[in-house]
Protein backbone atom coordinates (compact mmCIF):
# COMPACT_ATOMS: atom_id res chain seq x y z
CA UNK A 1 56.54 62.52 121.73
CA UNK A 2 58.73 60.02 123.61
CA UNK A 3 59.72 60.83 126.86
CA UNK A 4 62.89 58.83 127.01
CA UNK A 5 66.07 61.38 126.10
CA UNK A 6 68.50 59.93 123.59
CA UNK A 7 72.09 60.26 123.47
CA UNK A 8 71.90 62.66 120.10
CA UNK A 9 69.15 64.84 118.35
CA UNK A 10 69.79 65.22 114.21
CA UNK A 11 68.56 67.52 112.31
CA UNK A 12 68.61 66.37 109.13
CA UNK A 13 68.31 62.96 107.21
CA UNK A 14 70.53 63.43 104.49
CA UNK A 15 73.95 61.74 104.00
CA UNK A 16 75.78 63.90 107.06
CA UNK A 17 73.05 63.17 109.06
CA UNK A 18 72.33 59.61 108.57
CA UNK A 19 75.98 58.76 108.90
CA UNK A 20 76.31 60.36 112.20
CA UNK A 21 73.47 58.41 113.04
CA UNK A 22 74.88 55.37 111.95
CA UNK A 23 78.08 55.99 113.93
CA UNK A 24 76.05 56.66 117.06
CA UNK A 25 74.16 53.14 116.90
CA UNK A 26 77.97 51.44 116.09
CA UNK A 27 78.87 53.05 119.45
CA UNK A 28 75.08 51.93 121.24
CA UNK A 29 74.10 55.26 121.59
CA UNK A 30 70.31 56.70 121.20
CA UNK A 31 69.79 58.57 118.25
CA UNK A 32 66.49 60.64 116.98
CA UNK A 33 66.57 62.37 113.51
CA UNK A 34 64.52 65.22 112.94
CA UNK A 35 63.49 65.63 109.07
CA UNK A 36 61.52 68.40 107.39
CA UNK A 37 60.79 66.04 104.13
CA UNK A 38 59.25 62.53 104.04
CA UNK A 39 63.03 61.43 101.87
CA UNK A 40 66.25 62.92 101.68
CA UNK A 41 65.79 65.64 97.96
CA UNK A 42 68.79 67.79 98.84
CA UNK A 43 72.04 67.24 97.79
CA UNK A 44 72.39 63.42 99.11
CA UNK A 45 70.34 62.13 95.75
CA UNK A 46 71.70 64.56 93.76
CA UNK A 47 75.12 63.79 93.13
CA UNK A 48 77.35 61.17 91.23
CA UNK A 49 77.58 58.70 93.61
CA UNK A 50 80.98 58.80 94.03
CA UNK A 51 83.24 58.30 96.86
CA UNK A 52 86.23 59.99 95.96
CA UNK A 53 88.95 58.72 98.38
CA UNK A 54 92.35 58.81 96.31
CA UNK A 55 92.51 62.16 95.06
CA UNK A 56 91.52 64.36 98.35
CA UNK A 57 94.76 66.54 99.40
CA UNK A 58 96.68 65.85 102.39
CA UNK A 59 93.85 68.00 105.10
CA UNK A 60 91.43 65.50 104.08
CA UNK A 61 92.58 61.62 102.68
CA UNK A 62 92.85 60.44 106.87
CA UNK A 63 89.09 61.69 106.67
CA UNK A 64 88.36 59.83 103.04
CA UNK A 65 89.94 56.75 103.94
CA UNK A 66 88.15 56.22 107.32
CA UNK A 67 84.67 57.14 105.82
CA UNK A 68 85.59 54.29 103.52
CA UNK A 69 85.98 52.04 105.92
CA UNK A 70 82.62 53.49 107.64
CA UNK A 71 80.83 53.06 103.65
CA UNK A 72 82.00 49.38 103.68
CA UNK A 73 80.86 48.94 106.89
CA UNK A 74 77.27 50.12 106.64
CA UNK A 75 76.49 49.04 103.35
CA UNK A 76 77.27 45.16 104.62
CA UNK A 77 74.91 46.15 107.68
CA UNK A 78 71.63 47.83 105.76
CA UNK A 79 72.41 46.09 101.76
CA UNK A 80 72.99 49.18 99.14
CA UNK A 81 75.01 48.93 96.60
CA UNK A 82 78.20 49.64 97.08
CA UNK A 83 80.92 48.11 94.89
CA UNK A 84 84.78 48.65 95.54
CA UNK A 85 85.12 49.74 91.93
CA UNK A 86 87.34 52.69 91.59
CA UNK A 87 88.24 55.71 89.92
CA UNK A 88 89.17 55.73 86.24
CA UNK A 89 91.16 59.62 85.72
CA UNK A 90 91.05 59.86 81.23
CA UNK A 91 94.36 61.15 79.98
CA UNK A 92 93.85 62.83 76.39
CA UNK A 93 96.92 64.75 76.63
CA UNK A 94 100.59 64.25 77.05
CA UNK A 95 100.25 67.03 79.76
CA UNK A 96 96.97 65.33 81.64
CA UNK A 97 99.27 62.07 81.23
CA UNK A 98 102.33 63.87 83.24
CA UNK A 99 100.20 64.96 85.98
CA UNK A 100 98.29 61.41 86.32
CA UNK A 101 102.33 59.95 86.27
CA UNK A 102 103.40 62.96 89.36
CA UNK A 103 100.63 61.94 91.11
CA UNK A 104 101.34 58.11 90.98
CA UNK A 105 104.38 58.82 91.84
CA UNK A 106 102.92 60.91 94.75
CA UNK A 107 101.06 58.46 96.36
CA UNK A 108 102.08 55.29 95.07
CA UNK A 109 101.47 52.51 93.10
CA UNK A 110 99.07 51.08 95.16
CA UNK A 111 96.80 53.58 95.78
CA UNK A 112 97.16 55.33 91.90
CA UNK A 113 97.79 52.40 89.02
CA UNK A 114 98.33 53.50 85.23
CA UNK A 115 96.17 52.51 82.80
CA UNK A 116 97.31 52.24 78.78
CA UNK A 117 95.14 53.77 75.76
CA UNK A 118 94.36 49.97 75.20
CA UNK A 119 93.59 49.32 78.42
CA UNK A 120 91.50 52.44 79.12
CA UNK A 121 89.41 51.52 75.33
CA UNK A 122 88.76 47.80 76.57
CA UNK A 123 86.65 49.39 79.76
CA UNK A 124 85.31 51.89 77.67
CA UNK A 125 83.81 49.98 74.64
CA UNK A 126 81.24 48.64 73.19
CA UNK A 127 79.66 46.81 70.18
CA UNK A 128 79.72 49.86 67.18
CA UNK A 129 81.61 52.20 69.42
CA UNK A 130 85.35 53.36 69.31
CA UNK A 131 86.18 55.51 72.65
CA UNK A 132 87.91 59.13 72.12
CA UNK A 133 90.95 58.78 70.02
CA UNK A 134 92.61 61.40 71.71
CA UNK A 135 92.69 58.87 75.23
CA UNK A 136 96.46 58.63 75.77
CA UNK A 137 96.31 56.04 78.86
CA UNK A 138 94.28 56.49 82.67
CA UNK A 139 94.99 56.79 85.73
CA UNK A 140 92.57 54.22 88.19
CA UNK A 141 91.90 54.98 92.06
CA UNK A 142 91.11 51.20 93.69
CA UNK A 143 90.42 52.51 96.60
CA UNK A 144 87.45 54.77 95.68
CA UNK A 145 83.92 53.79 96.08
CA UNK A 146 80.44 53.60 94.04
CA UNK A 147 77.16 54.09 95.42
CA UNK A 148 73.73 54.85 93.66
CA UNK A 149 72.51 58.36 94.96
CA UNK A 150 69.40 57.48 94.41
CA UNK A 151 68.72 54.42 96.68
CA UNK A 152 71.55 54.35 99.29
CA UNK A 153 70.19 57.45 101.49
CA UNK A 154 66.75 55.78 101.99
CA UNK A 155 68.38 52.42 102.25
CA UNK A 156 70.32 53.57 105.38
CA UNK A 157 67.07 55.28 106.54
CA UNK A 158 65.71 52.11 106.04
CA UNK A 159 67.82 50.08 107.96
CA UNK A 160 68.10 52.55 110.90
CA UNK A 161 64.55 52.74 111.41
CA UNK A 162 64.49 48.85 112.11
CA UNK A 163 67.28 49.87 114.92
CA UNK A 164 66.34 49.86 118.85
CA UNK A 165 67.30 53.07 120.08
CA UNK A 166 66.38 55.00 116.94
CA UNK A 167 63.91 57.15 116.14
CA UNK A 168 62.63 59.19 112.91
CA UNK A 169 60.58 62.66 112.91
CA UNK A 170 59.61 62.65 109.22
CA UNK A 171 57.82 66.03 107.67
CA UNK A 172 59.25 67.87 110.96
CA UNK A 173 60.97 70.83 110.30
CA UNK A 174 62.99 72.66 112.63
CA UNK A 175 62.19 75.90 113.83
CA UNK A 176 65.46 76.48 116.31
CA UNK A 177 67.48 74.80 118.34
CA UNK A 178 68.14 75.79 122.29
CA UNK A 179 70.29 74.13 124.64
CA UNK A 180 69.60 70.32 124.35
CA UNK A 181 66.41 70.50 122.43
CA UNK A 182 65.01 71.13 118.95
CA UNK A 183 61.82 73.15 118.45
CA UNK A 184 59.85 71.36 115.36
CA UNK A 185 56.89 72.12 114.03
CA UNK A 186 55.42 69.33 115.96
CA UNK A 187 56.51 70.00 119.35
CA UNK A 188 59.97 69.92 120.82
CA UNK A 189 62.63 67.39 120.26
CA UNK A 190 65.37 66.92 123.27
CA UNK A 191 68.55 65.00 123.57
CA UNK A 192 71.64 65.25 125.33
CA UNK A 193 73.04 67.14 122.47
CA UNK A 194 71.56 68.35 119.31
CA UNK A 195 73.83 68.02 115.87
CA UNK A 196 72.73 69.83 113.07
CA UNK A 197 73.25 68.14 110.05
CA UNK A 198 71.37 70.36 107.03
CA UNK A 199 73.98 71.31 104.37
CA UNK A 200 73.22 74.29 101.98
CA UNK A 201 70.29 75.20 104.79
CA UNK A 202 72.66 76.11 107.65
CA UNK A 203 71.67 79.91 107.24
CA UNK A 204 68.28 78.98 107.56
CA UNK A 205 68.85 78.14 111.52
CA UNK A 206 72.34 79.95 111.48
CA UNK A 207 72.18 82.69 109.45
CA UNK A 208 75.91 84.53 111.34
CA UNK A 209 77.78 81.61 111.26
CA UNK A 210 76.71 80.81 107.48
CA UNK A 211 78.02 84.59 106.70
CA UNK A 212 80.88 84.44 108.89
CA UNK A 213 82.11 81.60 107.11
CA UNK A 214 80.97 82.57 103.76
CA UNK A 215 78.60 80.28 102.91
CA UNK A 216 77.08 80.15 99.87
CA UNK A 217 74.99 77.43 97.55
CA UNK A 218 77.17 76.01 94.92
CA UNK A 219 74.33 74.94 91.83
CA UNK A 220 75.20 72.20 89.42
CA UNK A 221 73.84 71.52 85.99
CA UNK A 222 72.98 67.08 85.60
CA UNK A 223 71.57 64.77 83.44
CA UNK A 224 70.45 61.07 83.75
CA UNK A 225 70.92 59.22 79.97
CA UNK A 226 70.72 55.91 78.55
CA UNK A 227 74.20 53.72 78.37
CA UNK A 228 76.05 53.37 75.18
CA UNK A 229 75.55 49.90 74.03
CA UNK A 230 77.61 47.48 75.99
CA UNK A 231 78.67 50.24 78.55
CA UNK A 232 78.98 48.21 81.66
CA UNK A 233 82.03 49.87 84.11
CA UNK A 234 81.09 50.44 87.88
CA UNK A 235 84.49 52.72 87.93
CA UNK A 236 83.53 56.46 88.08
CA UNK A 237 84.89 58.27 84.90
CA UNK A 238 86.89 61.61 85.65
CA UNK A 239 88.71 63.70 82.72
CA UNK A 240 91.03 66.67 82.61
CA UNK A 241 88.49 69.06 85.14
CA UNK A 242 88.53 66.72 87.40
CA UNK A 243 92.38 66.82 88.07
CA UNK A 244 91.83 70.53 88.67
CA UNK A 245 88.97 70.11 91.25
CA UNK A 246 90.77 68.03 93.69
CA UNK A 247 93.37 68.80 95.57
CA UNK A 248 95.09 66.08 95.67
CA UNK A 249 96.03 66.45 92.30
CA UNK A 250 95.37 70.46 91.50
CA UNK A 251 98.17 71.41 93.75
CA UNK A 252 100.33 69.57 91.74
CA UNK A 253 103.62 71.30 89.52
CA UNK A 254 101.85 69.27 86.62
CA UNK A 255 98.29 70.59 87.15
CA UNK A 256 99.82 74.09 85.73
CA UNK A 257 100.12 72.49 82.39
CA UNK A 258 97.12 70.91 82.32
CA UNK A 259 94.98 74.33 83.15
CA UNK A 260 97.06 75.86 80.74
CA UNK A 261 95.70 73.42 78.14
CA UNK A 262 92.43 73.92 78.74
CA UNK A 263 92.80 77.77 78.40
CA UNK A 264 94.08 77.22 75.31
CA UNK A 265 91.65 74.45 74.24
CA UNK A 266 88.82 74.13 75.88
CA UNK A 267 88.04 77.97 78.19
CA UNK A 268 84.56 77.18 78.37
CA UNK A 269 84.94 74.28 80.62
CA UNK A 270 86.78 76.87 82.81
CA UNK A 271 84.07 79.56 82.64
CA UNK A 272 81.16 76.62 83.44
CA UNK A 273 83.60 75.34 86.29
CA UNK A 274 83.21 71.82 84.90
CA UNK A 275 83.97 68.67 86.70
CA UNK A 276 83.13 66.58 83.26
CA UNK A 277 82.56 62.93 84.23
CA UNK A 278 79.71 60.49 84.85
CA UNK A 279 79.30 57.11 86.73
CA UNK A 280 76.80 54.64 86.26
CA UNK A 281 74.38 53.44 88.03
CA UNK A 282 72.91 49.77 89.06
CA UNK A 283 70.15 49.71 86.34
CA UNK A 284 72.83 51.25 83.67
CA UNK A 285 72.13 54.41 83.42
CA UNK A 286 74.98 57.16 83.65
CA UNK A 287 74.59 60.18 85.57
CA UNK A 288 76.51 62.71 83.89
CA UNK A 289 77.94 66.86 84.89
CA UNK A 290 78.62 68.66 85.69
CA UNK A 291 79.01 72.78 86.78
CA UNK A 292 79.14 74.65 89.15
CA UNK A 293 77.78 78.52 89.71
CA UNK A 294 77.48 79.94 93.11
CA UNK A 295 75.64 82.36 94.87
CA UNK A 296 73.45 82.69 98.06
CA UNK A 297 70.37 81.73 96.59
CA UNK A 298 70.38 78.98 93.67
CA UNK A 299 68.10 80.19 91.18
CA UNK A 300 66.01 77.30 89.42
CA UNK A 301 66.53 78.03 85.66
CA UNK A 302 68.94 75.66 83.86
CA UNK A 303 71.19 76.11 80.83
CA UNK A 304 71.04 74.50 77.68
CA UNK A 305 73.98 75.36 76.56
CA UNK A 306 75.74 74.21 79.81
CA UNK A 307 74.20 71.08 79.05
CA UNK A 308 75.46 70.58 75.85
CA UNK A 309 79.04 71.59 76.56
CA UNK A 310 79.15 68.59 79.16
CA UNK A 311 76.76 65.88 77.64
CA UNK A 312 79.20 66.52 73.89
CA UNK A 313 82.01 65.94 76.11
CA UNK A 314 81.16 62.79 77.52
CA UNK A 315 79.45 61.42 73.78
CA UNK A 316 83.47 62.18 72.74
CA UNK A 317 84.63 60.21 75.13
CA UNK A 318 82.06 57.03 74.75
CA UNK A 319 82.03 57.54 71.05
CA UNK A 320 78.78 58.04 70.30
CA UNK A 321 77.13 60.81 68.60
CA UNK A 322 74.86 61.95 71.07
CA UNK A 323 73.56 60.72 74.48
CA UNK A 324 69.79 59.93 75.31
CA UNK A 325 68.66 62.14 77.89
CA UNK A 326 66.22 60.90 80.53
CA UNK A 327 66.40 63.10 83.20
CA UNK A 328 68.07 66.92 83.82
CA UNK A 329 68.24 68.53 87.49
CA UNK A 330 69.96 70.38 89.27
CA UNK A 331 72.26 69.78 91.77
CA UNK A 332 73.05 71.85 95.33
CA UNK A 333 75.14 71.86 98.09
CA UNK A 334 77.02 73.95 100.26
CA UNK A 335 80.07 76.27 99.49
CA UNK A 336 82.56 77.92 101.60
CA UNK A 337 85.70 80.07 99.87
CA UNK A 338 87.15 79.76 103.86
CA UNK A 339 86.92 76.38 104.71
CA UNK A 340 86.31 72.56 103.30
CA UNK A 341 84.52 71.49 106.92
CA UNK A 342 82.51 73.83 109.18
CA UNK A 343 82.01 72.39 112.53
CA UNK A 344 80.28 75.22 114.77
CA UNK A 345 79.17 75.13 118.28
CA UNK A 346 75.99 77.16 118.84
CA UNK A 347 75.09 76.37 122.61
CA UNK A 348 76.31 74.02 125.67
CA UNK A 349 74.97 70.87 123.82
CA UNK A 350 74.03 72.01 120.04
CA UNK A 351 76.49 72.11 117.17
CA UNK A 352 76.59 71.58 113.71
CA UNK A 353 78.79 69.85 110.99
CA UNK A 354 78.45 70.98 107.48
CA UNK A 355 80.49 69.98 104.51
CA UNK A 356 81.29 73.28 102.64
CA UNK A 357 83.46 71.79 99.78
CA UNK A 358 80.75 68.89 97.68
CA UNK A 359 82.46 66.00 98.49
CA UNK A 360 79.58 65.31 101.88
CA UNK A 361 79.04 61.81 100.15
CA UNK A 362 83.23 60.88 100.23
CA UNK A 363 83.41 62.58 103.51
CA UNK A 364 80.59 61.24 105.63
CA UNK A 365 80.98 58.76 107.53
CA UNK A 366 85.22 59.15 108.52
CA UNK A 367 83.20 63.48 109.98
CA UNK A 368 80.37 61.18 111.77
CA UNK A 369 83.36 59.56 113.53
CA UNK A 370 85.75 62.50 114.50
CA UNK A 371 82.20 64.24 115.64
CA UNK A 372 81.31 61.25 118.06
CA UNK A 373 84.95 60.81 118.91
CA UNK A 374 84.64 64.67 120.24
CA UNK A 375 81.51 64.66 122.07
């Protein structure tokens, strides 16, 4: 291997990892990346694509907003797709429509703009199709970002790769980690320090720190399906879940109402822990979910049922009867009941960042930062 040491060792080539290793060649540091797969099959291609900036709670919108500005950034330098096209939050109740209102009022009118029913149906429609009559109006996020899951990781891979001072150990998987040096299955790695980067995995290297921290694997049920005709909005599509999955919004006197609804109205949502929405991607398809079940191992087997619950909900909302399904997985990442970010130190010149809370793709690049800023 080469003999020269760079700056920083990654383990990991998923989004945490690749956007630390973006920030390091921003700051003309030396970066290797050590990968145990030939392409990033964890949770960075397994999500919506969305960049949720606007609705993160007060701990964590300084972070959003600057790994917005780090998104931006690195999509003009390596070309994915990455269009500034917002957040749309579906009102279908006069209680949903009092906490999008508190939280406009919350943050602003800048950052949180109401939509009307009409308004909401114009974005929504299409030739033969008549959007959920129970829409009341919409709350839209500007500020939040779109990216296709599918493409971007490998794009930034890509475009790092063509980078002096970077390096890529693909189908290398890491054994351990001592001071300044990871040991691979193909030899030893060393930098001046060593960031491990590996999501749900971090009990596979750390096994006390994952328990310590309660770390578990949060499972999610997805599909991939064929676009409604004349379904053509970049915006990511969040309902009545949503508002009670970030904090931004869940914390809010409102959100009491709301979850109170949905006891009422709708309990299985509750019991599935649905975050019902979908976002579509460059070649119009929708990606659409999803649950979440959680446990220290993810078992494989998916739900029908699950399925059904969230691909109905979304036909509701496009007016359609049913949704063409291309493609069911499921997604992973990690969980932690104790905190949103786990930043550990494990030697002198190893440590590890790991976003314990699904939202690595929002977060990213605005961690990579405060991480470099601290080394």
């Amino acid at each position: 291997m080469n003999s020269a040491i760079p700056d920083l060792v990654i383990v990991g080539a998923g989004i945490i990892g690749l956007a630390h290793a973006a920030e390091a060649v921003h700051r003309g540091l030396t970066v290797e990346i050590v990968e145990r797969d030939s392409e990033a099959v964890g949770a960075s291609v397994r999500n919506f694509g969305h960049a949720c900036i606007t609705a993160q709670g007060p701990a964590l919108l300084e972070t959003a907003q600057a790994s917005r500005r780090g998104w931006l950034r690195t999509a003009a330098q390596s070309g994915f797709w990455a269009p500034e096209a917002g957040a749309v939050v579906l009102a279908r109740s006069s209680a949903e429509a009092a906490l999008i209102e508190e939280f406009r009022d919350a943050r602003g009118t800048e950052a949180v703009r109401l939509l009307t029913a009409g308004e909401v149906n114009t974005r929504l429609a299409g030739p033969g199709r008549t959007p959920d009559p129970a829409i009341v109006g919409a709350a839209w996020f500007p500020a939040d970002l779109r990216v296709d899951p599918r493409t971007t990781v490998a794009t930034i891979a890509a475009w790092l790769a063509e980078q002096p001072g970077v390096r890529f150990h693909w189908r290398t998987n890491a054994v351990r980690c001592t001071d300044a040096a990871v040991h691979t299955s193909r030899g030893v790695v060393r930098g001046r320090h060593v960031l491990v980067c590996v999501g749900h995995d971090l009990d596979r290297l750390y096994p006390a720190t994952a328990e310590a921290n309660e770390v578990v694997r949060c499972r999610l049920q997805m599909a991939l399906v064929g676009a409604p005709a004349g379904y053509a909005l970049d915006s990511a599509v969040l309902t009545g879940t949503s508002m009670l999955r970030y904090e931004g919004m869940a914390n809010l006197p409102s959100a009491v109402a709301v979850r109170a609804e949905l006891e009422r109205g709708n309990p299985e949502l509750l019991e599935l822990g649905a975050n019902m929405m979908f976002t579509r991607r460059p070649d119009g398809t929708l990606l659409v979910g999803d649950s979440h079940h959680y446990g220290r191992t993810a078992p494989p087997f998916l739900d029908e049922q699950m399925s059904a619950h969230l691909l109905g909900g979304v036909s509701r909302i496009l007016g359609v009867d049913h949704l063409q399904v291309l493609q069911r997985w499921q997604g992973i990442y990690a969980s932690s009941g104790r905190t949103d970010v786990l930043r550990a130190s494990h030697e002198p010149t190893v440590s590890s960042v790991t976003v314990t809370t699904g939202l690595g793709m929002t977060l990213a690049f605005g961690l990579a930062a405060q991480t470099l800023d601290a080394l």
